[in-house]
PDB file of N, CA and C in Angstrom:
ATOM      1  N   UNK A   1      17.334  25.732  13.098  1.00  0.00           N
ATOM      2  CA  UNK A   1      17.917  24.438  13.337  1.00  0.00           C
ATOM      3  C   UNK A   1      17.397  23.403  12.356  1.00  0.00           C
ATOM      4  N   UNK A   2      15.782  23.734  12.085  1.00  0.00           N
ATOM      5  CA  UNK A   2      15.754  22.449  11.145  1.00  0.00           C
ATOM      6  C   UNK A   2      16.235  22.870   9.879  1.00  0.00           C
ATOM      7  N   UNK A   3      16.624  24.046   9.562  1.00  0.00           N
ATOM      8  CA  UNK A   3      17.385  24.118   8.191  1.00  0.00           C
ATOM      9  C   UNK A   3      18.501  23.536   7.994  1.00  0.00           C
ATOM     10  N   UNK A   4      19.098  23.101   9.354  1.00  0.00           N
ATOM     11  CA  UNK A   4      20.455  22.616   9.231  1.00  0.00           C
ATOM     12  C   UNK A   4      20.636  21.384   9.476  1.00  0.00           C
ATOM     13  N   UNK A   5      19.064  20.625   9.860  1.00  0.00           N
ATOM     14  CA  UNK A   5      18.985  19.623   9.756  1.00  0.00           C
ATOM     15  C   UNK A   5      19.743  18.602  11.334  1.00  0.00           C
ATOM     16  N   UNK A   6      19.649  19.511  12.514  1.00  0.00           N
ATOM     17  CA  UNK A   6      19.827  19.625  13.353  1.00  0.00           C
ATOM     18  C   UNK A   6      18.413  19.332  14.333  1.00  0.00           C
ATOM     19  N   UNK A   7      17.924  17.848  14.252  1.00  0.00           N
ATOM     20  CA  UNK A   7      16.544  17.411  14.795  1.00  0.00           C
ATOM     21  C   UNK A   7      16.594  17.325  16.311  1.00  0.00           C
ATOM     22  N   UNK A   8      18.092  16.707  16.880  1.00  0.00           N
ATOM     23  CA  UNK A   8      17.837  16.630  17.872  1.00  0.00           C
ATOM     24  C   UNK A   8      17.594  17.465  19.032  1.00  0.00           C
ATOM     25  N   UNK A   9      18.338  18.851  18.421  1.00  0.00           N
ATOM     26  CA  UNK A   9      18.829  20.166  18.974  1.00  0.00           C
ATOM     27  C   UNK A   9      17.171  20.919  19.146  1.00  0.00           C
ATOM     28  N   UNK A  10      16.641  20.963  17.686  1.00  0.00           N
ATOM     29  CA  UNK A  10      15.416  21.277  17.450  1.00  0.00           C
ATOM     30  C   UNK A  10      14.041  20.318  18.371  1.00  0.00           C
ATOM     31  N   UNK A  11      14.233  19.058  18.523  1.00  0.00           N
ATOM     32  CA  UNK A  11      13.497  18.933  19.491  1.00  0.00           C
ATOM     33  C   UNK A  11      13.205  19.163  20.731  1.00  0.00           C
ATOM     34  N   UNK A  12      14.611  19.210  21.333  1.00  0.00           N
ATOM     35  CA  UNK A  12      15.081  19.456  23.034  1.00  0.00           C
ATOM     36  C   UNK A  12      14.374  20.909  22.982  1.00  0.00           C
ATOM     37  N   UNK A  13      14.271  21.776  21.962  1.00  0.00           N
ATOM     38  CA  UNK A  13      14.013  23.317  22.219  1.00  0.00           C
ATOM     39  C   UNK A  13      12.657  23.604  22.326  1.00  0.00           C
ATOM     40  N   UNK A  14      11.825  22.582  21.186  1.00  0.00           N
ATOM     41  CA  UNK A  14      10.755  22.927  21.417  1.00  0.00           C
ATOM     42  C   UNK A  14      10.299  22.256  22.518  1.00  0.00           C
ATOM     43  N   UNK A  15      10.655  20.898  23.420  1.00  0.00           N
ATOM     44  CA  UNK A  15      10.095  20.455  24.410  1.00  0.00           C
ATOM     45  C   UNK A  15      10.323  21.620  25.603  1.00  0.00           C
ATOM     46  N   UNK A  16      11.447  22.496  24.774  1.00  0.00           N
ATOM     47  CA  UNK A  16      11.723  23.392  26.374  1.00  0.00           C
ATOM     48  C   UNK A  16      10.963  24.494  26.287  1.00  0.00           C
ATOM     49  N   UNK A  17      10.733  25.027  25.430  1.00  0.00           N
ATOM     50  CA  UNK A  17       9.575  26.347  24.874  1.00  0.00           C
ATOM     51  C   UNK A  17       8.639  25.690  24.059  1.00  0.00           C
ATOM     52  N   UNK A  18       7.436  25.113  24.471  1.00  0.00           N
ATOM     53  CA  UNK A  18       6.386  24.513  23.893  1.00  0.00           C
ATOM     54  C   UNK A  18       5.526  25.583  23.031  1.00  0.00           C
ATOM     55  N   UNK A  19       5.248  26.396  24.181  1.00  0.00           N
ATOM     56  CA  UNK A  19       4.745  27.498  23.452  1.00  0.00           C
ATOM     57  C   UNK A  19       4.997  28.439  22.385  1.00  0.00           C
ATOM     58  N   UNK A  20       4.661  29.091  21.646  1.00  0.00           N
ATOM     59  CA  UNK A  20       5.508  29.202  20.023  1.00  0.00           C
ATOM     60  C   UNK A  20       4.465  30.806  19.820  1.00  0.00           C
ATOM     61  N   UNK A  21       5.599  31.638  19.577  1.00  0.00           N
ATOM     62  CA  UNK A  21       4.530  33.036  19.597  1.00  0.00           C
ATOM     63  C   UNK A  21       4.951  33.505  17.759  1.00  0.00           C
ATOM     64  N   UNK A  22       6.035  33.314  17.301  1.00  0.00           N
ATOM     65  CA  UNK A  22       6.325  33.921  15.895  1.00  0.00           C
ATOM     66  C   UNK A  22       5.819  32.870  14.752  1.00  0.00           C
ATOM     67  N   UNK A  23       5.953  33.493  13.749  1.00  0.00           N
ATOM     68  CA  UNK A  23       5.830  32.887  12.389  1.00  0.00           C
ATOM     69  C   UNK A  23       6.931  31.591  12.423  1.00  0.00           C
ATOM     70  N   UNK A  24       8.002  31.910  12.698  1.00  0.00           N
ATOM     71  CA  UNK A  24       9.404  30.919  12.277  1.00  0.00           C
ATOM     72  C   UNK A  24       9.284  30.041  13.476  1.00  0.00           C
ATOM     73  N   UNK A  25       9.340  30.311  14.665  1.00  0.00           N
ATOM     74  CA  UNK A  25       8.770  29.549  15.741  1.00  0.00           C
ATOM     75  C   UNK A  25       7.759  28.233  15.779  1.00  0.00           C
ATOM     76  N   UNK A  26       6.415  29.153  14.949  1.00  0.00           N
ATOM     77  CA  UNK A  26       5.645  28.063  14.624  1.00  0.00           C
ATOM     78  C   UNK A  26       5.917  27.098  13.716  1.00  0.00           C
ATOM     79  N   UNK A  27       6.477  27.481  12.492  1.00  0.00           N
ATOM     80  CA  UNK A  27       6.860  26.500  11.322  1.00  0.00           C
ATOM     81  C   UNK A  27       8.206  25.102  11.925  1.00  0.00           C
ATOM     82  N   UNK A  28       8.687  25.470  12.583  1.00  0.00           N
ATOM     83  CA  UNK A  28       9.981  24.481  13.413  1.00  0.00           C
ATOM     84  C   UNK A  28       9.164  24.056  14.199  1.00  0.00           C
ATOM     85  N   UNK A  29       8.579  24.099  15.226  1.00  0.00           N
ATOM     86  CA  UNK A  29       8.002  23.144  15.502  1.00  0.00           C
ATOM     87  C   UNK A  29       6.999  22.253  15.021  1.00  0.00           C
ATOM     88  N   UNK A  30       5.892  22.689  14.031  1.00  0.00           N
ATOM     89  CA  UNK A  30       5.782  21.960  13.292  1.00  0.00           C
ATOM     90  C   UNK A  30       6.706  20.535  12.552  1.00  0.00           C
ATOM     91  N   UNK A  31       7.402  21.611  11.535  1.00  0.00           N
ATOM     92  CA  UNK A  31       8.524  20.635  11.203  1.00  0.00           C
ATOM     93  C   UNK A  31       8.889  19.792  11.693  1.00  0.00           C
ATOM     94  N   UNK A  32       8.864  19.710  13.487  1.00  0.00           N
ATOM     95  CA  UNK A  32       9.654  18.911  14.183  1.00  0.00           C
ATOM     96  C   UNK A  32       8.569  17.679  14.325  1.00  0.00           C
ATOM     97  N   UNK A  33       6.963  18.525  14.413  1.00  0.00           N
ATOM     98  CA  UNK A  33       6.342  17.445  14.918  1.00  0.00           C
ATOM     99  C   UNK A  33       5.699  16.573  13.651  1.00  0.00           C
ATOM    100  N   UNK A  34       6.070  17.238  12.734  1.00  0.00           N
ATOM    101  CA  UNK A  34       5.722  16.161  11.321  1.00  0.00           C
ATOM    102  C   UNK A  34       7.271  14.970  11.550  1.00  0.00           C
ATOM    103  N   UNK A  35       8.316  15.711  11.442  1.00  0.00           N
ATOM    104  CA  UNK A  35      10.005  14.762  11.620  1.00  0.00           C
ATOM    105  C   UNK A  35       9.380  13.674  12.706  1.00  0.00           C
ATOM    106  N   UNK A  36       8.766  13.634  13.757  1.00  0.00           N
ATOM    107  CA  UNK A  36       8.924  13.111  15.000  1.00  0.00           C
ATOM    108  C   UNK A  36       7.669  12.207  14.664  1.00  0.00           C
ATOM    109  N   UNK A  37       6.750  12.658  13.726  1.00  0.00           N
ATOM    110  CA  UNK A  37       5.077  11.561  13.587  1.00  0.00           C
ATOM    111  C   UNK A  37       4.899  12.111  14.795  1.00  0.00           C
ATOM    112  N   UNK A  38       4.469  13.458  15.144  1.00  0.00           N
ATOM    113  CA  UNK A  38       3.797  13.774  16.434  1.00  0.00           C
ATOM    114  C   UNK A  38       2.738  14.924  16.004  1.00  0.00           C
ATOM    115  N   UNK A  39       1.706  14.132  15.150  1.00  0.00           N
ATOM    116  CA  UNK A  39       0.638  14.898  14.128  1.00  0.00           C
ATOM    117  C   UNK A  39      -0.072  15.508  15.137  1.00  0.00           C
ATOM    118  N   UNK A  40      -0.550  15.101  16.606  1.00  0.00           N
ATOM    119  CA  UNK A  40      -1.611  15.732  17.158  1.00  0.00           C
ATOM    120  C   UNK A  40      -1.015  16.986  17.624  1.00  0.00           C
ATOM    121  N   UNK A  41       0.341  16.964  17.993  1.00  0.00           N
ATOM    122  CA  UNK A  41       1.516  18.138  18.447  1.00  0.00           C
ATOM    123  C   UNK A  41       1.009  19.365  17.220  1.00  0.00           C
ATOM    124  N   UNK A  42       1.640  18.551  16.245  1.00  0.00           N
ATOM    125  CA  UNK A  42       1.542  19.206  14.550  1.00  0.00           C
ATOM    126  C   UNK A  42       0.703  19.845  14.689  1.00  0.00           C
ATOM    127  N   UNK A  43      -0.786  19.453  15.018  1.00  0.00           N
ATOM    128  CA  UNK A  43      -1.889  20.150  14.670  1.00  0.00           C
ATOM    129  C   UNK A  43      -2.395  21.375  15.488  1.00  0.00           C
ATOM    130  N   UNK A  44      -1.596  20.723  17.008  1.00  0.00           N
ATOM    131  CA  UNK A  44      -2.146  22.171  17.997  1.00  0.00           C
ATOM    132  C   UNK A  44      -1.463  23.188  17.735  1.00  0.00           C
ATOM    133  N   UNK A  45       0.200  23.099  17.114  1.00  0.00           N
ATOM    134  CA  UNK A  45       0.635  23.957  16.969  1.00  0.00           C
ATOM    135  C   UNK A  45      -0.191  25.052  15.622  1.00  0.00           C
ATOM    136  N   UNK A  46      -0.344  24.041  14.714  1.00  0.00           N
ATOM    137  CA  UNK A  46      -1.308  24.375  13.267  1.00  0.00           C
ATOM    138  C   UNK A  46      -2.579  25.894  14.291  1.00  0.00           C
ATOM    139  N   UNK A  47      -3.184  25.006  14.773  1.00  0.00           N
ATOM    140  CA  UNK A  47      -4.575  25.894  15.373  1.00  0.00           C
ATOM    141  C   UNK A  47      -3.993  26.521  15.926  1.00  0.00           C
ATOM    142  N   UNK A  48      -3.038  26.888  16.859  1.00  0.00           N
ATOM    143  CA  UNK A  48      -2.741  27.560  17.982  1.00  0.00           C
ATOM    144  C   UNK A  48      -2.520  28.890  17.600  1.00  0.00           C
ATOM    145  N   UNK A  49      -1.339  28.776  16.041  1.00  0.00           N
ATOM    146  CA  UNK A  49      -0.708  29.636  14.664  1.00  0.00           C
ATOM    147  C   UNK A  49      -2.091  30.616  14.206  1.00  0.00           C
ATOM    148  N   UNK A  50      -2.815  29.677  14.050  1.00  0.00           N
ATOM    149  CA  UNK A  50      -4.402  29.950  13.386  1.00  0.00           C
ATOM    150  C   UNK A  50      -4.782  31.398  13.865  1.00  0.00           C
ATOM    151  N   UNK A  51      -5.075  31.175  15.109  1.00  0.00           N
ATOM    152  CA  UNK A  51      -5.968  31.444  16.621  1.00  0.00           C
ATOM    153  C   UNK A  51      -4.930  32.978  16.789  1.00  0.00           C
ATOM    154  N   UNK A  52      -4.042  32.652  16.883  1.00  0.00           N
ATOM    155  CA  UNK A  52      -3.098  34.057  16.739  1.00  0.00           C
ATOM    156  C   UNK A  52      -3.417  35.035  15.700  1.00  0.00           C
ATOM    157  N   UNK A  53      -3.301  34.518  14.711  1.00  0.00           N
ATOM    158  CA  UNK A  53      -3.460  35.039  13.589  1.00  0.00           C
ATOM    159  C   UNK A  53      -4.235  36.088  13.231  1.00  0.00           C
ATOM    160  N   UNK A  54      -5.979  35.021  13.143  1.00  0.00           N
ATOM    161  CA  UNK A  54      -7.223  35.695  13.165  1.00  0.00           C
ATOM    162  C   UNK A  54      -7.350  36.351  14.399  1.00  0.00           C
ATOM    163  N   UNK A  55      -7.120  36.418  15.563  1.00  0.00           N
ATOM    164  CA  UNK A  55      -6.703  37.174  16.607  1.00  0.00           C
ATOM    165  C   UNK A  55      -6.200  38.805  16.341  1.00  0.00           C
ATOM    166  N   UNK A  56      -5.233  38.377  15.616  1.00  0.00           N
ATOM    167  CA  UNK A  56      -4.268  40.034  15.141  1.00  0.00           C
ATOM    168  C   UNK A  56      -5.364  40.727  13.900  1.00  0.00           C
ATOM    169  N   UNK A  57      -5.581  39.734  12.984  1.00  0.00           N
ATOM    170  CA  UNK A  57      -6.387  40.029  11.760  1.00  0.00           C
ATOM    171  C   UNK A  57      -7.573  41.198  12.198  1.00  0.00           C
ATOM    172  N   UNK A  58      -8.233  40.454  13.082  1.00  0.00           N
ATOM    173  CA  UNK A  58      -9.386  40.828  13.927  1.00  0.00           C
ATOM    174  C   UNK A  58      -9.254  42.697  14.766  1.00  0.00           C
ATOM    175  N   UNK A  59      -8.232  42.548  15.439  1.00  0.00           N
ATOM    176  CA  UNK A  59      -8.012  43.290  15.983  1.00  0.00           C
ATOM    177  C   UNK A  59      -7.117  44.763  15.275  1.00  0.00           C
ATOM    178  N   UNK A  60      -6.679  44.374  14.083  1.00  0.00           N
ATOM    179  CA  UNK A  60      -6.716  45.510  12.592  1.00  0.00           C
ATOM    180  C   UNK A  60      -8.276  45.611  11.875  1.00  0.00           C
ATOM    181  N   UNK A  61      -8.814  45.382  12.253  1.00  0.00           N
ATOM    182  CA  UNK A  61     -10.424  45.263  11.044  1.00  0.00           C
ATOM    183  C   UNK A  61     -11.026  46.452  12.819  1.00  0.00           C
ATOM    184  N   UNK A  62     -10.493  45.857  13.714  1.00  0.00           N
ATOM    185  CA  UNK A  62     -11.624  46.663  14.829  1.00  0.00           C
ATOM    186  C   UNK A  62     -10.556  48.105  14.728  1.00  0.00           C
ATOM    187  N   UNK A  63      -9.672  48.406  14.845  1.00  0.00           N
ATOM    188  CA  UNK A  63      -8.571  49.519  15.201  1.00  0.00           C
ATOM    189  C   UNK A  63      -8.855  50.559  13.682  1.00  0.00           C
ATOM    190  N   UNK A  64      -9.739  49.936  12.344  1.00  0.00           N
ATOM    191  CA  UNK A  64      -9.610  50.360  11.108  1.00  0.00           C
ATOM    192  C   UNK A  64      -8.487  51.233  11.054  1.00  0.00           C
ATOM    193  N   UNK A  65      -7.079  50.669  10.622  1.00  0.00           N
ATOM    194  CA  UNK A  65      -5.891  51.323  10.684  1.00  0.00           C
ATOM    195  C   UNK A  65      -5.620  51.095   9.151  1.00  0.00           C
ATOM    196  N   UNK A  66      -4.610  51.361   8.743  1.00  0.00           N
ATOM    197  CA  UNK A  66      -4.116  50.698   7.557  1.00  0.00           C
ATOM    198  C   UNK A  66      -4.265  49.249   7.427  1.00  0.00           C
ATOM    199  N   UNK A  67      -5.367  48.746   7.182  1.00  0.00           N
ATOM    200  CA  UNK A  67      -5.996  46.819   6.961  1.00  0.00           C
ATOM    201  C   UNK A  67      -5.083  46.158   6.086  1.00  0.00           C
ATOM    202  N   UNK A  68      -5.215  46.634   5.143  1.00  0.00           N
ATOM    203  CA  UNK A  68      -4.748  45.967   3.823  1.00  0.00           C
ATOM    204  C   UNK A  68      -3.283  45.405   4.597  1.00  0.00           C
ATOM    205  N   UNK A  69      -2.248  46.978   4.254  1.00  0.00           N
ATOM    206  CA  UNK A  69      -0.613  46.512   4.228  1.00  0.00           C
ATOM    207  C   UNK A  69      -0.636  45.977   5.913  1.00  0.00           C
ATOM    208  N   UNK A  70      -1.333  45.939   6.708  1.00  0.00           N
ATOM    209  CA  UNK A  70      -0.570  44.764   7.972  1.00  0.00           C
ATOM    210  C   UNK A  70      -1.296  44.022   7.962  1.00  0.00           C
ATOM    211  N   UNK A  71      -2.436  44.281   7.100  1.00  0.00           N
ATOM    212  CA  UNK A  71      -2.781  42.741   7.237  1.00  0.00           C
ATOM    213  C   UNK A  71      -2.486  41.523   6.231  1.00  0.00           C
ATOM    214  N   UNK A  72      -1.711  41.816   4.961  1.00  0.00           N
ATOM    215  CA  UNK A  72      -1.293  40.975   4.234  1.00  0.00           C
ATOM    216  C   UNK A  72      -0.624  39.829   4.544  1.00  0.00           C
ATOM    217  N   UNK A  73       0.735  40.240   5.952  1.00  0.00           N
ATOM    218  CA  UNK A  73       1.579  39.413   6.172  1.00  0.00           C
ATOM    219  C   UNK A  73       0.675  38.375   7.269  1.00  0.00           C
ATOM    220  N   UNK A  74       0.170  38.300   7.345  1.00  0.00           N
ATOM    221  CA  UNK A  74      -0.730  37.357   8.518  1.00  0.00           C
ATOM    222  C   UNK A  74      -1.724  36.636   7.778  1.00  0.00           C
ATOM    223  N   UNK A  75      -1.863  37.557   6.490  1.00  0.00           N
ATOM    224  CA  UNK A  75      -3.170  36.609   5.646  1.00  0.00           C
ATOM    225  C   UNK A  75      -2.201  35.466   4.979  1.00  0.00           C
ATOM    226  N   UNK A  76      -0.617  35.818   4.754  1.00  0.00           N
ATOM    227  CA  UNK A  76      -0.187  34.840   3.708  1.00  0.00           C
ATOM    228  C   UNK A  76       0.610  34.162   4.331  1.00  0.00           C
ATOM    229  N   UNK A  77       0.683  34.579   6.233  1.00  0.00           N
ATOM    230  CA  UNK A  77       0.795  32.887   7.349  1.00  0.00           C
ATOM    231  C   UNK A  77       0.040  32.289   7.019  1.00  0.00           C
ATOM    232  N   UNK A  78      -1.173  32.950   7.170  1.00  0.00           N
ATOM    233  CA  UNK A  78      -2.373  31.739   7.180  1.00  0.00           C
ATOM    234  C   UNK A  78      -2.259  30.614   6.115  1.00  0.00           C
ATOM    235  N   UNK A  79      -1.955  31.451   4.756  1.00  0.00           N
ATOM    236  CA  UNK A  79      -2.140  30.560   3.357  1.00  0.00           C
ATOM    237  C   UNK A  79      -1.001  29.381   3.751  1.00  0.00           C
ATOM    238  N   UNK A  80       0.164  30.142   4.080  1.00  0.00           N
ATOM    239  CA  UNK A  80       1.243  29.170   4.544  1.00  0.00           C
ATOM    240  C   UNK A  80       0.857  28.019   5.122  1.00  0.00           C
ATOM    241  N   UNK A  81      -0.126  28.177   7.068  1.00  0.00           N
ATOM    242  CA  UNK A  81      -0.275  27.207   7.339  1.00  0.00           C
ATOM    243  C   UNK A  81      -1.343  26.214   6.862  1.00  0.00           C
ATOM    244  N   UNK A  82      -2.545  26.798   5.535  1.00  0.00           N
ATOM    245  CA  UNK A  82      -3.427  25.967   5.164  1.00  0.00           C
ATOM    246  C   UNK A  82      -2.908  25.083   4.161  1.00  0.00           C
ATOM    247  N   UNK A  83      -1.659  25.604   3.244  1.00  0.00           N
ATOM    248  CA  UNK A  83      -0.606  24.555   2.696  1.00  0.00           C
ATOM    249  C   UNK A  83      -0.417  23.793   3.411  1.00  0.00           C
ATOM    250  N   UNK A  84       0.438  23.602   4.489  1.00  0.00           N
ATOM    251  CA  UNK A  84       1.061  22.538   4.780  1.00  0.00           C
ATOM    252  C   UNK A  84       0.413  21.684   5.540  1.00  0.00           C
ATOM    253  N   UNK A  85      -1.318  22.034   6.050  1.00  0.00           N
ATOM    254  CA  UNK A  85      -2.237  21.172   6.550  1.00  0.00           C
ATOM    255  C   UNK A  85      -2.284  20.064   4.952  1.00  0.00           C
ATOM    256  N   UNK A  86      -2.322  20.580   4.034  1.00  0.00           N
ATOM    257  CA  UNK A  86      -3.345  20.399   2.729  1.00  0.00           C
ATOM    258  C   UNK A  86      -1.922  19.395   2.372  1.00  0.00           C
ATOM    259  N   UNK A  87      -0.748  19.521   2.188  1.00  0.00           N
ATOM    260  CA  UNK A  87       0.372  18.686   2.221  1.00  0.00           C
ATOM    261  C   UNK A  87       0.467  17.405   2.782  1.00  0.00           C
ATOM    262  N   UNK A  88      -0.108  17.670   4.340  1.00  0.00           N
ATOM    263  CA  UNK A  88       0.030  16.356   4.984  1.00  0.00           C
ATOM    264  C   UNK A  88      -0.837  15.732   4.869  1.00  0.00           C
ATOM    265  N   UNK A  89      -2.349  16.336   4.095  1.00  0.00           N
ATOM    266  CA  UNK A  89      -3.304  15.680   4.154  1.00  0.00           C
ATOM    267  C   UNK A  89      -3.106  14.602   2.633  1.00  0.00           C
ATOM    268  N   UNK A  90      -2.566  15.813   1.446  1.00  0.00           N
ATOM    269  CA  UNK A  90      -2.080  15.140   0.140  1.00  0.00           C
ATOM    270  C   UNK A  90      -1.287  13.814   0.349  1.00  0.00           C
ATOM    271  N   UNK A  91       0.104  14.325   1.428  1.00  0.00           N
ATOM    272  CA  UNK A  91       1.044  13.062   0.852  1.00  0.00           C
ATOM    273  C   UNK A  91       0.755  12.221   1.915  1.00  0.00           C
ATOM    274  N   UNK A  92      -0.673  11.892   2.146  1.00  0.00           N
ATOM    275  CA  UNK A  92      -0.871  10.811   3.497  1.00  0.00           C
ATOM    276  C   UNK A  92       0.380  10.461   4.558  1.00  0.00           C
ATOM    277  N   UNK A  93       0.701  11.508   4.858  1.00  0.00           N
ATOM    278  CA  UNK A  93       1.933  11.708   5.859  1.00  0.00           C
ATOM    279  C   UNK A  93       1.138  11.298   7.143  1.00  0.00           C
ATOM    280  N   UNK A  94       0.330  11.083   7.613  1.00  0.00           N
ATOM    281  CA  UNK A  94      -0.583  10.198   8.841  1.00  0.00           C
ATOM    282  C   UNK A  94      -1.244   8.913   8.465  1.00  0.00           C
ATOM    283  N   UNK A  95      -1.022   8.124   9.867  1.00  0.00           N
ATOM    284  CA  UNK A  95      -1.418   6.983   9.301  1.00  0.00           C
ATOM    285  C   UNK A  95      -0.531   5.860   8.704  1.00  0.00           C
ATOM    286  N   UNK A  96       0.604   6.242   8.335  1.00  0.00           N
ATOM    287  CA  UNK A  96       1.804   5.203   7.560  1.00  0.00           C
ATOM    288  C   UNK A  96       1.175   5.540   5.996  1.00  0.00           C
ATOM    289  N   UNK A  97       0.261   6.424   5.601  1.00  0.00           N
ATOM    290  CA  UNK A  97      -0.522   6.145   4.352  1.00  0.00           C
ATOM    291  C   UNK A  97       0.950   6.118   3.412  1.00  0.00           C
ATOM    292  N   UNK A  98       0.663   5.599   2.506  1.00  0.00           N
ATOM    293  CA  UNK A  98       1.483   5.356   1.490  1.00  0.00           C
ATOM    294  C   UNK A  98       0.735   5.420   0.026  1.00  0.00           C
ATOM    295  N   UNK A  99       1.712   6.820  -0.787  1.00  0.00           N
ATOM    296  CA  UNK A  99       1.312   7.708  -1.699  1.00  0.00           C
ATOM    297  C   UNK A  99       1.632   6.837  -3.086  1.00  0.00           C
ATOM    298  N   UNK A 100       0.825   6.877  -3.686  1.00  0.00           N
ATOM    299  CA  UNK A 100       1.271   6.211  -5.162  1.00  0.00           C
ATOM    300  C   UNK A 100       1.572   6.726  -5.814  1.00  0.00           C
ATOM    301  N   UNK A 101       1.795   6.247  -7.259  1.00  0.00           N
ATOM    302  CA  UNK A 101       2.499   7.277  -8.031  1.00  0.00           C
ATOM    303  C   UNK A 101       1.294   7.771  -8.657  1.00  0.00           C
ATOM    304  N   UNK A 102      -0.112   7.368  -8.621  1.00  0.00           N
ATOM    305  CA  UNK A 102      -1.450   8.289  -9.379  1.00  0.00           C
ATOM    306  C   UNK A 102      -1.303   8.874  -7.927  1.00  0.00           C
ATOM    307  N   UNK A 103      -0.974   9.135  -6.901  1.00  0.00           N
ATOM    308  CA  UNK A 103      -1.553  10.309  -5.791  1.00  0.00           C
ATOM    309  C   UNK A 103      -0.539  11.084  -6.076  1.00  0.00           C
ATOM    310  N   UNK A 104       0.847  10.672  -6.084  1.00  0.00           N
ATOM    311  CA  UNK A 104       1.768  11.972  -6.395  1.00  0.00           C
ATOM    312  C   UNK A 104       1.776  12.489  -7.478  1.00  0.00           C
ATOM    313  N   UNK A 105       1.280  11.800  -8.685  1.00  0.00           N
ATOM    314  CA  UNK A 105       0.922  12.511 -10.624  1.00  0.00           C
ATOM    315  C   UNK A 105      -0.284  13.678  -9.887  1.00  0.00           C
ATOM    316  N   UNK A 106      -0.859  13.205  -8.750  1.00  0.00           N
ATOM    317  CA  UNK A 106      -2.526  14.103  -8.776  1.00  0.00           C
ATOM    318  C   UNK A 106      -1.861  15.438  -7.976  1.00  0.00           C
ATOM    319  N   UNK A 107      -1.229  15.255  -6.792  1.00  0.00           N
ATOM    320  CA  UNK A 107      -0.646  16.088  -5.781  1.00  0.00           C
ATOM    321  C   UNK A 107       0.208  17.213  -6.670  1.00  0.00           C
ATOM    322  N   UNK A 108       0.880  16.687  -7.843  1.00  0.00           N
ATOM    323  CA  UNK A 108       2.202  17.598  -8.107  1.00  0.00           C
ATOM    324  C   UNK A 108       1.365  18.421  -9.036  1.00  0.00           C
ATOM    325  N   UNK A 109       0.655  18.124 -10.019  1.00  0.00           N
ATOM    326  CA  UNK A 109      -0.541  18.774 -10.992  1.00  0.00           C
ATOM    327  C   UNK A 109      -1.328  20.011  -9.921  1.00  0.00           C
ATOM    328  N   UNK A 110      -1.523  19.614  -8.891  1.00  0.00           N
ATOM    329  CA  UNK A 110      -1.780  20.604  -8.177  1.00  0.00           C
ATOM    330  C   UNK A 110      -1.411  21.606  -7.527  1.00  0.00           C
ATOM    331  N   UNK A 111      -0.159  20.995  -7.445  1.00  0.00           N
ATOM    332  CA  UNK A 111       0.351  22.222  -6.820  1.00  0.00           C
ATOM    333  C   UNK A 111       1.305  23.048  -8.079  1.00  0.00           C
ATOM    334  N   UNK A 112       1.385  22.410  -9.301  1.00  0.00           N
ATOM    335  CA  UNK A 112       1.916  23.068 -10.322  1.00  0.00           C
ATOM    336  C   UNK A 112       0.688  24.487 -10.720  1.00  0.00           C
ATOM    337  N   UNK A 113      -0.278  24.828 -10.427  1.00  0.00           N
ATOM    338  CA  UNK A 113      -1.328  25.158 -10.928  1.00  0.00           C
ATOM    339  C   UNK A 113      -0.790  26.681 -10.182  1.00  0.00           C
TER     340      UNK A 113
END
């Protein structure tokens, strides 16, 4: 829904399923709660994503199964969700902060890298 840019639809859903168990799950609500300025939402969902994660991670390292190939896709959620912490922290998206053009010359250099 938020691909389609469909906020209101996307909010009513996550107020109705708060709880968020997938990858795509977690990222929409997010989305929604960055769209909405509902950063503390944002963030539990952020940890909650986390907590799952290293959860599964954990529990391939104890099972010593094939580590590597299942555990790739959960290592590069994670990277996913430490981007888009590192995003909101860059484009002072909390707070009303307001990005200049030396924070966005510094932000885009970085993430060009």
């Amino acid at each position: 829904m938020w691909q389609l840019q469909l906020w209101d639809d996307l909010t009513d859903l996550v107020c109705k399923k708060p709880k968020t168990t997938t990858c795509g799950a977690t990222y929409a609500s997010v989305i929604c709660g960055l769209r909405n300025q509902q950063f503390d939402f944002m963030d539990e969902c952020l940890a909650g994503a986390r907590m799952r994660l290293t959860d599964a991670l954990t529990a391939m390292t104890i099972e010593d199964s094939d580590t590597y190939t299942q555990a790739y896709k959960n290592i590069t959620q994670l990277h996913v969700l430490a981007e888009i912490e590192d995003a909101k922290s860059s484009l002072k998206l909390q707070n009303d902060g307001i990005l200049t053009v030396e924070d966005l010359a510094e932000v885009l250099s970085v993430w060009q890298v």
